[in-house]
PDB file of N, CA and C in Angstrom:
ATOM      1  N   UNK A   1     104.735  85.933 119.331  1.00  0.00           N
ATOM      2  CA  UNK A   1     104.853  87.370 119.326  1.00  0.00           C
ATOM      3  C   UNK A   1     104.146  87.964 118.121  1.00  0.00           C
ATOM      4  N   UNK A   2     104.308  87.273 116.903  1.00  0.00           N
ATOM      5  CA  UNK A   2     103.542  87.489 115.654  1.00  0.00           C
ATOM      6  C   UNK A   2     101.887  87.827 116.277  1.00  0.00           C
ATOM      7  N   UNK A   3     101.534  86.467 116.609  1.00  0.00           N
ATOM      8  CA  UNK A   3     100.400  86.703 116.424  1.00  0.00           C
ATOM      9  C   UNK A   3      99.962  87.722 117.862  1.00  0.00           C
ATOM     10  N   UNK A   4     100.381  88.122 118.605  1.00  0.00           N
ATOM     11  CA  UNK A   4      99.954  89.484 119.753  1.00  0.00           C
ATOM     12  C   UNK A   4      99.962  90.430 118.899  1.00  0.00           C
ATOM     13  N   UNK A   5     101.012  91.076 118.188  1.00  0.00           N
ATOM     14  CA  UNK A   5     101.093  91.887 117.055  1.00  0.00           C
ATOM     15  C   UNK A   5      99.906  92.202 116.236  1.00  0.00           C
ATOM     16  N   UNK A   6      99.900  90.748 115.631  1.00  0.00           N
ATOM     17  CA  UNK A   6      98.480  90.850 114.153  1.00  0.00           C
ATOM     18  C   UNK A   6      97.284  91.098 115.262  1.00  0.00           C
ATOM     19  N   UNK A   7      96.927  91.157 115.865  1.00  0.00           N
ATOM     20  CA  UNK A   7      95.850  91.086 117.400  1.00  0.00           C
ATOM     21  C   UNK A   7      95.903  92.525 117.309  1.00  0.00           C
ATOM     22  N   UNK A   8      97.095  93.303 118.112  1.00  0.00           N
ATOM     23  CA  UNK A   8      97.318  94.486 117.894  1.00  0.00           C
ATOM     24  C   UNK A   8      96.642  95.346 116.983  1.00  0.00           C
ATOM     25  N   UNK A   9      97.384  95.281 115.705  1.00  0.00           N
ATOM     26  CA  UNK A   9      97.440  95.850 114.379  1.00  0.00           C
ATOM     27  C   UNK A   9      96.268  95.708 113.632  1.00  0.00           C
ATOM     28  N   UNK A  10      96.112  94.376 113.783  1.00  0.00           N
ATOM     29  CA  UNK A  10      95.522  93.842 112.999  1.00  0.00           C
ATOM     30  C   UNK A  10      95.944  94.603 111.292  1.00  0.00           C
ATOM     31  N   UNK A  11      95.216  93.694 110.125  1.00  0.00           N
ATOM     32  CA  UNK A  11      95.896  93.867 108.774  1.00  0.00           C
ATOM     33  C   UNK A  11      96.982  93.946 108.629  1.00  0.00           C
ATOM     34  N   UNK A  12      97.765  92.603 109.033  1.00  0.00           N
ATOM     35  CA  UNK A  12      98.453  92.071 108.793  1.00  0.00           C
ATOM     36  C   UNK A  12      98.984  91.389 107.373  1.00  0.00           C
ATOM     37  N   UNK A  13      97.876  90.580 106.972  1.00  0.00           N
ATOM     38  CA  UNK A  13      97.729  89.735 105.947  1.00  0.00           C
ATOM     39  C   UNK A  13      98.573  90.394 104.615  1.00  0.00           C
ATOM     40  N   UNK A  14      98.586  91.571 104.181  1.00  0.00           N
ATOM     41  CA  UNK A  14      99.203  91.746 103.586  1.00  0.00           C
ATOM     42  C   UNK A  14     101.162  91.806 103.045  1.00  0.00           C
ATOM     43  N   UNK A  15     101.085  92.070 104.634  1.00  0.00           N
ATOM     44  CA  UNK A  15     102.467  92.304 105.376  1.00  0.00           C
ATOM     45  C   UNK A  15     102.740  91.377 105.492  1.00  0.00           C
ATOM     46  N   UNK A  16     102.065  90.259 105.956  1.00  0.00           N
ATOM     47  CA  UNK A  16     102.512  89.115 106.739  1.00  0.00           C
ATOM     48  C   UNK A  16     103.270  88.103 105.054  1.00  0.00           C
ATOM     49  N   UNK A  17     102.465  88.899 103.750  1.00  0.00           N
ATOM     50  CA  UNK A  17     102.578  87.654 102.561  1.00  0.00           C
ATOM     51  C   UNK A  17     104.186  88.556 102.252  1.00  0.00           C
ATOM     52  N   UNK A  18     103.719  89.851 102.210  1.00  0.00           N
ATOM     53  CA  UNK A  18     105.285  90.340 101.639  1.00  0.00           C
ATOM     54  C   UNK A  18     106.652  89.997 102.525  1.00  0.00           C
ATOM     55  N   UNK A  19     106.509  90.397 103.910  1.00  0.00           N
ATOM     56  CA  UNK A  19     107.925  89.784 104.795  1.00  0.00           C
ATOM     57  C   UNK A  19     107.809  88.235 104.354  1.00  0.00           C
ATOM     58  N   UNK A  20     107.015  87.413 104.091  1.00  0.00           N
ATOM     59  CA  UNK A  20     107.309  86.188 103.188  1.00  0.00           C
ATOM     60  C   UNK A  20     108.078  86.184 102.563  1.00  0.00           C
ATOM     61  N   UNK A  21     107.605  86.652 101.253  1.00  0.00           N
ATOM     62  CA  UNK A  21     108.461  86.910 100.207  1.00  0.00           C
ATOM     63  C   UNK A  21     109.803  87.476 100.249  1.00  0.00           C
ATOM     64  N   UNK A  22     109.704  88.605 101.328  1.00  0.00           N
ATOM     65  CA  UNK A  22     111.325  88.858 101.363  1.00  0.00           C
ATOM     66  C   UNK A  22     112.390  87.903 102.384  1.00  0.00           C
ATOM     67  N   UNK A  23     111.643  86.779 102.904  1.00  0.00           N
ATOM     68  CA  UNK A  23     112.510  86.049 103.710  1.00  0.00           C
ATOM     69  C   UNK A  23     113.007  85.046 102.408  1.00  0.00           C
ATOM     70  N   UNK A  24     112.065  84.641 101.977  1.00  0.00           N
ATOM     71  CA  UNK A  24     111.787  83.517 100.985  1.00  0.00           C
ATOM     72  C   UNK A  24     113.835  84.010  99.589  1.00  0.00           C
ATOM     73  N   UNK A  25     112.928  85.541  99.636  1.00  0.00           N
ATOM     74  CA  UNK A  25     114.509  85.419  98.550  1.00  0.00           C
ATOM     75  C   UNK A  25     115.925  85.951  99.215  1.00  0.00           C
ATOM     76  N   UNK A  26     115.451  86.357 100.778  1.00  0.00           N
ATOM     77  CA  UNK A  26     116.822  86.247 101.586  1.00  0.00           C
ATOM     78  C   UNK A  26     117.506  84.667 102.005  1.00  0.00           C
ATOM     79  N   UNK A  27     116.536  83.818 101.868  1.00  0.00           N
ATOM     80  CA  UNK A  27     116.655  82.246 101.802  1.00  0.00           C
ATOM     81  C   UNK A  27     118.272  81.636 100.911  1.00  0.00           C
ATOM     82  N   UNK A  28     116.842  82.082  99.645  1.00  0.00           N
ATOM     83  CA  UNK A  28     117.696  82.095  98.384  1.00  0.00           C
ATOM     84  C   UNK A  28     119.011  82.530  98.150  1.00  0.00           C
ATOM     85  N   UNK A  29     119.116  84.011  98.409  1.00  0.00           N
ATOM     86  CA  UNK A  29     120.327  84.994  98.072  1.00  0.00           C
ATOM     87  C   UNK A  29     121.529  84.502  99.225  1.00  0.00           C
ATOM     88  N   UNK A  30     121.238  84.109 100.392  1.00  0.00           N
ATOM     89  CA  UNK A  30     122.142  83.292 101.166  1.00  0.00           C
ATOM     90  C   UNK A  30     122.938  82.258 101.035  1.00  0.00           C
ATOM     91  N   UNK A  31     122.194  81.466 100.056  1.00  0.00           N
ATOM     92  CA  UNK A  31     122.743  80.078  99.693  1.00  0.00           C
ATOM     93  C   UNK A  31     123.913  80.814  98.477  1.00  0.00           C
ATOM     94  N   UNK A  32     123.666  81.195  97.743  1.00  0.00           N
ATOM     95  CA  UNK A  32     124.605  82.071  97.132  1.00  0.00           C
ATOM     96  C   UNK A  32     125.662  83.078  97.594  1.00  0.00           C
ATOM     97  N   UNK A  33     125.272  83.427  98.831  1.00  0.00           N
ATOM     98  CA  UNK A  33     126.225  84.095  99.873  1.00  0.00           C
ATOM     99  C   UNK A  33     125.577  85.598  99.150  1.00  0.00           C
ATOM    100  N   UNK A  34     125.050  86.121 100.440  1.00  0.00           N
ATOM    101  CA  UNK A  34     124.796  87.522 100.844  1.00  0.00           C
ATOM    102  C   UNK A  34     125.683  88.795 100.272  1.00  0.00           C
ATOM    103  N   UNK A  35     124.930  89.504  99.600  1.00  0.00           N
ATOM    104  CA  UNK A  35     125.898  91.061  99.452  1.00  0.00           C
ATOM    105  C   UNK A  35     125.192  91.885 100.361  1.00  0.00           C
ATOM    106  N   UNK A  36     126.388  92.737 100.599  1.00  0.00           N
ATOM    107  CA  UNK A  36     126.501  93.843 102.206  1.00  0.00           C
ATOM    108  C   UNK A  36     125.118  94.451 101.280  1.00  0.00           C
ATOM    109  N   UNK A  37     124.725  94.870  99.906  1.00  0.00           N
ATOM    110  CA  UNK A  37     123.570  95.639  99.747  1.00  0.00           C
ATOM    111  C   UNK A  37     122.435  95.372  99.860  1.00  0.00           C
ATOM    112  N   UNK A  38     122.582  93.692  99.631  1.00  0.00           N
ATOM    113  CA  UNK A  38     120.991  93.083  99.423  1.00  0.00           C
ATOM    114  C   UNK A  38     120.734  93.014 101.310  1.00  0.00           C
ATOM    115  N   UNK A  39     121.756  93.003 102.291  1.00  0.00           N
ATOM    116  CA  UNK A  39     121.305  92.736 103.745  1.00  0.00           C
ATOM    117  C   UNK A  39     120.795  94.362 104.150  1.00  0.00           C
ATOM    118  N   UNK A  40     121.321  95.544 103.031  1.00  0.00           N
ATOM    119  CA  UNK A  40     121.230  96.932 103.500  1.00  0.00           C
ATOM    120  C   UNK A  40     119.997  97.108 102.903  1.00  0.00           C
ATOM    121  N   UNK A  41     119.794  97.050 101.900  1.00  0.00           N
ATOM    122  CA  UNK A  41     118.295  96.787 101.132  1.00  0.00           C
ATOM    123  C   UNK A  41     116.724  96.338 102.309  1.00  0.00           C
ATOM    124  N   UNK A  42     117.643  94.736 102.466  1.00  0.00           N
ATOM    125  CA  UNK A  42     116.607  94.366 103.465  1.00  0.00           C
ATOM    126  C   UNK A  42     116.448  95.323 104.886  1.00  0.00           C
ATOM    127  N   UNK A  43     117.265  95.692 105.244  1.00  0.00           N
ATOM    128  CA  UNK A  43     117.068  96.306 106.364  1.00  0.00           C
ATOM    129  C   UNK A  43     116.345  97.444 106.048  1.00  0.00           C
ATOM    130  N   UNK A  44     116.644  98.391 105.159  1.00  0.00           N
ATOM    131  CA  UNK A  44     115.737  99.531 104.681  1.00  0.00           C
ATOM    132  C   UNK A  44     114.119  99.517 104.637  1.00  0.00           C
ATOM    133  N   UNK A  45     114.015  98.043 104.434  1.00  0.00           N
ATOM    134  CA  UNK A  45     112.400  97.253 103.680  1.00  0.00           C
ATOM    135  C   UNK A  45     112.221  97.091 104.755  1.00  0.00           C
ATOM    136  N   UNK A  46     112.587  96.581 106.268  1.00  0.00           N
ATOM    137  CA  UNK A  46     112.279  96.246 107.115  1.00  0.00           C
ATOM    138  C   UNK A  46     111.923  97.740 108.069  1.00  0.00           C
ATOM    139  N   UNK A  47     112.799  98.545 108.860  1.00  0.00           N
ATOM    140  CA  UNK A  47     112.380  99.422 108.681  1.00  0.00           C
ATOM    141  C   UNK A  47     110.940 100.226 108.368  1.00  0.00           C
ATOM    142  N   UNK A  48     111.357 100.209 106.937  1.00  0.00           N
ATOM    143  CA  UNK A  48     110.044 101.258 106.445  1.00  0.00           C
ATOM    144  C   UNK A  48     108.427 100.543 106.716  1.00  0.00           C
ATOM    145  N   UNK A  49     108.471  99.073 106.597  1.00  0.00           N
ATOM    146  CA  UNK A  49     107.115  99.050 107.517  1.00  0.00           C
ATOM    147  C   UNK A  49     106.873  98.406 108.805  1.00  0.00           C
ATOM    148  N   UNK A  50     108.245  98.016 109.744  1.00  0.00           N
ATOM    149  CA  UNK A  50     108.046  98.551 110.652  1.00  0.00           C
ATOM    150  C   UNK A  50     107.694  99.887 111.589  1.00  0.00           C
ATOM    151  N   UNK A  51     107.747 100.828 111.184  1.00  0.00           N
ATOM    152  CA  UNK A  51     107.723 102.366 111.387  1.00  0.00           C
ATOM    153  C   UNK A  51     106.143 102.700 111.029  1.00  0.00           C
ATOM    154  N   UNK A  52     105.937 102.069 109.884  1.00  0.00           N
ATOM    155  CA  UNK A  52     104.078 102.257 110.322  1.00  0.00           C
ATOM    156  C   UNK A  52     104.025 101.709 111.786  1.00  0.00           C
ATOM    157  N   UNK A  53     103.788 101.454 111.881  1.00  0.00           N
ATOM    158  CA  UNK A  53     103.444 100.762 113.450  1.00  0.00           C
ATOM    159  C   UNK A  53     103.999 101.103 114.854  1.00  0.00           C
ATOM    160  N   UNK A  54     105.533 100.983 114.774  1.00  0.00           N
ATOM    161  CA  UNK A  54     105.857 101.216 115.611  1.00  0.00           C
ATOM    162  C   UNK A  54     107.115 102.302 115.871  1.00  0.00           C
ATOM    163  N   UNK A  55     107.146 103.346 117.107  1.00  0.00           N
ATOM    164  CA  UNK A  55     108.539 104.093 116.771  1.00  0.00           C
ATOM    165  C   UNK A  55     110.034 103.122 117.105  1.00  0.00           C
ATOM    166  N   UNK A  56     110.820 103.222 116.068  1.00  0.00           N
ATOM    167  CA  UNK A  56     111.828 101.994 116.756  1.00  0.00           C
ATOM    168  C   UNK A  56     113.143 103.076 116.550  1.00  0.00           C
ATOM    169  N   UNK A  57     114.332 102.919 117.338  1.00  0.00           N
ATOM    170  CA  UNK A  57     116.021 103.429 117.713  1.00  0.00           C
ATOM    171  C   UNK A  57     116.284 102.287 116.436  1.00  0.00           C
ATOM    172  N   UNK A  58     115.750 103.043 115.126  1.00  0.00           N
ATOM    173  CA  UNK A  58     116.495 102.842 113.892  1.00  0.00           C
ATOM    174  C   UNK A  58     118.246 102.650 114.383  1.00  0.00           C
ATOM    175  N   UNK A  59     118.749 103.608 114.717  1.00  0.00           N
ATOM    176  CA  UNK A  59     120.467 103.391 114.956  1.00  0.00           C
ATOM    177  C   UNK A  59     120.853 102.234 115.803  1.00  0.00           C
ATOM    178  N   UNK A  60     119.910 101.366 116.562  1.00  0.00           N
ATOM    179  CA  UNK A  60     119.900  99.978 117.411  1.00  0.00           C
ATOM    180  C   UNK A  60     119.645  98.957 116.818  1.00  0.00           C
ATOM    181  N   UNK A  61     118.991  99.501 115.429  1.00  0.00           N
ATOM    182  CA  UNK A  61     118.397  97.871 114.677  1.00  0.00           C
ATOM    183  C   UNK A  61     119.355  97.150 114.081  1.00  0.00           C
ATOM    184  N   UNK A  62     119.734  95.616 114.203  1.00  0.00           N
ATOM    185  CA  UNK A  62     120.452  94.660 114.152  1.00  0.00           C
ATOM    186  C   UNK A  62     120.380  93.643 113.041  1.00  0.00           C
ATOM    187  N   UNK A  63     120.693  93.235 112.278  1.00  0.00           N
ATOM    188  CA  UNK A  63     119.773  92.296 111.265  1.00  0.00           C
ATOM    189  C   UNK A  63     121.354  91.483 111.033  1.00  0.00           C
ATOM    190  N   UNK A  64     120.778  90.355 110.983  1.00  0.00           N
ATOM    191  CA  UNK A  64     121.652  89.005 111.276  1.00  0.00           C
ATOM    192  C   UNK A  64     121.624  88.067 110.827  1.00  0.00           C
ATOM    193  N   UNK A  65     122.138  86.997 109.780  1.00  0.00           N
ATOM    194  CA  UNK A  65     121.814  85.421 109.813  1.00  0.00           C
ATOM    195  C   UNK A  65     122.097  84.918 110.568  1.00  0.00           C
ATOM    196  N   UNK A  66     121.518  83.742 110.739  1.00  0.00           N
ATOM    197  CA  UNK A  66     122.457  82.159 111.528  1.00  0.00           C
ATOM    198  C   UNK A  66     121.756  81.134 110.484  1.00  0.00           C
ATOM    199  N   UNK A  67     123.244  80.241 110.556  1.00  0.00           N
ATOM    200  CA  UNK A  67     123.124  79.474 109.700  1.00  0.00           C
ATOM    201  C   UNK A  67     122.895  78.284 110.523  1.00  0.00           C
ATOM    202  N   UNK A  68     122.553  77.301 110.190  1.00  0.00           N
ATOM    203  CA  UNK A  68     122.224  75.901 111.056  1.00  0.00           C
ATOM    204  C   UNK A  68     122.869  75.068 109.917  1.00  0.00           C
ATOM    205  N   UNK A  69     122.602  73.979 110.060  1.00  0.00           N
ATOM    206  CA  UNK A  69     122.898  72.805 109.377  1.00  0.00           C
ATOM    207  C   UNK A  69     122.583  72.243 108.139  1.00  0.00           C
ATOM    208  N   UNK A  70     120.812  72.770 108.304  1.00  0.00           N
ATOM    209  CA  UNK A  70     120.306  72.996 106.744  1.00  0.00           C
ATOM    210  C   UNK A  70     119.452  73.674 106.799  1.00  0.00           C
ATOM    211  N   UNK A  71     119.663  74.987 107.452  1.00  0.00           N
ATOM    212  CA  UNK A  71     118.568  76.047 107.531  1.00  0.00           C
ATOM    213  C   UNK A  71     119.353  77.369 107.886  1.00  0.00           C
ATOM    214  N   UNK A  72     118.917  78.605 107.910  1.00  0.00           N
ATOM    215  CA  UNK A  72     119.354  79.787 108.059  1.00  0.00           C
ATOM    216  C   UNK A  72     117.892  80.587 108.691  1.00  0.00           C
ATOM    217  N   UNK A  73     118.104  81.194 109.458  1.00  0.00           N
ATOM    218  CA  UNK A  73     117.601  82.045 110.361  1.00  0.00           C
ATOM    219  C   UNK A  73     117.475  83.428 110.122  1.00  0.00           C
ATOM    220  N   UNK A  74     116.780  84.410 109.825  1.00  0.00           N
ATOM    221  CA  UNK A  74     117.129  86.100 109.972  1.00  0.00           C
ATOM    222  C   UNK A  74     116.576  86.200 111.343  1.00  0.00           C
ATOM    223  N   UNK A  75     117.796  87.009 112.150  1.00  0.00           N
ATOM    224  CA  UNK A  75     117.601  87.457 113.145  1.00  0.00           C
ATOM    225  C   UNK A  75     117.849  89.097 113.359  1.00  0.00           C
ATOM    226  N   UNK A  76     116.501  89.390 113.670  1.00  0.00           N
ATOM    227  CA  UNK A  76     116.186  91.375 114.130  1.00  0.00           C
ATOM    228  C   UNK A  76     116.437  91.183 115.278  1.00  0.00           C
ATOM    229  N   UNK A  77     116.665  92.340 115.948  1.00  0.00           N
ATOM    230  CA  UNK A  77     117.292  92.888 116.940  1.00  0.00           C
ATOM    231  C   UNK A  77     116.977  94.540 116.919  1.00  0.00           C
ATOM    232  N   UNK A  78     115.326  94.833 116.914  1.00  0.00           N
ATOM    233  CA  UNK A  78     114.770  96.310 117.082  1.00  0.00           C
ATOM    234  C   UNK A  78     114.366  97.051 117.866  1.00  0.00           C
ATOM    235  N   UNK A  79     115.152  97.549 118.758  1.00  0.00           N
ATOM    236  CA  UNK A  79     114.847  98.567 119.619  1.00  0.00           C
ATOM    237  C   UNK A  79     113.195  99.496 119.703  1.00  0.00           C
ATOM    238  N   UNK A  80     112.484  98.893 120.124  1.00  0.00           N
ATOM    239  CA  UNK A  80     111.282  99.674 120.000  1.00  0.00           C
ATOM    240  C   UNK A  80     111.062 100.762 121.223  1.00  0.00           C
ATOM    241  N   UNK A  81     111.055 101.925 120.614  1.00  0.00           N
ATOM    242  CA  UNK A  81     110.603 102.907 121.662  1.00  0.00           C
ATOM    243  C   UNK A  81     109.181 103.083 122.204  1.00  0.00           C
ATOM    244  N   UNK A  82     107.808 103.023 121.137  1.00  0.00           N
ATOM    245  CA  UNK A  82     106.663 103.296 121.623  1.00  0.00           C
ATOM    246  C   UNK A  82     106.088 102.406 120.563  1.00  0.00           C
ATOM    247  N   UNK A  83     104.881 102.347 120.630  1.00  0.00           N
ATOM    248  CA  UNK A  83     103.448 101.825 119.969  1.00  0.00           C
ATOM    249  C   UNK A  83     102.850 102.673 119.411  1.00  0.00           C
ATOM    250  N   UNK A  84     103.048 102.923 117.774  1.00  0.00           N
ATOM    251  CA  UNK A  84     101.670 104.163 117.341  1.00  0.00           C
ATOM    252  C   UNK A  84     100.434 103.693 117.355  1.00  0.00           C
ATOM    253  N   UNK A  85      99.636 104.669 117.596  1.00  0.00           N
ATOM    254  CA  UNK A  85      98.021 104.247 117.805  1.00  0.00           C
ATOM    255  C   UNK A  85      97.376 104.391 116.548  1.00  0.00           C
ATOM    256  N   UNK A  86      98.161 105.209 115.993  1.00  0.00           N
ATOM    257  CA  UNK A  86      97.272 105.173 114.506  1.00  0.00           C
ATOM    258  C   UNK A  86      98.166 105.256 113.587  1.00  0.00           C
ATOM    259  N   UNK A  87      97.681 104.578 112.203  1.00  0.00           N
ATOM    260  CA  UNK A  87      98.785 104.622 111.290  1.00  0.00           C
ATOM    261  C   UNK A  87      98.649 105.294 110.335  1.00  0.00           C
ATOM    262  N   UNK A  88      98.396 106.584 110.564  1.00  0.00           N
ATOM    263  CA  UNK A  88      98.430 107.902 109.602  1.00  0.00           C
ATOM    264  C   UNK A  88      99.235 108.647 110.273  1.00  0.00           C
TER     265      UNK A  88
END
């Protein structure tokens, strides 16, 4: 799905290093156990550049761990309404 997206959009690359980084220290901050701000935080960050791109039912968006065995998961759950064509 990523890569239909970056196809899409294209210029990605930038985006693609920062949602890195913010998985990378939601990784982290998990193993330590999650505060309700740092998951409200993330969702805010998520959001704001999703919305370049696309219109999404903000009040539908879902954001979730799962934990596995020796791994953890973020799972979205974003209601997308439309596709912007341009990102101005």
């Amino acid at each position: 799905m990523f890569e239909f997206l970056s196809k899409l959009f294209g210029g990605f690359e930038g985006s693609r290093n920062r949602a890195k980084e913010r998985l990378r220290l939601v990784l982290v901050h998990d193993r330590a156990s999650l505060s309700p701000g740092l998951v409200e935080a993330l969702k805010e960050d998520l959001i704001q550049v999703i919305t370049k791109y696309l219109e999404i039912d903000e009040e539908g968006l879902e954001v979730n761990f799962d934990k596995g065995d020796d791994s953890v998961a973020l799972i979205a759950n974003i209601p997308v309404k439309s596709v912007k064509r341009s990102t101005r």
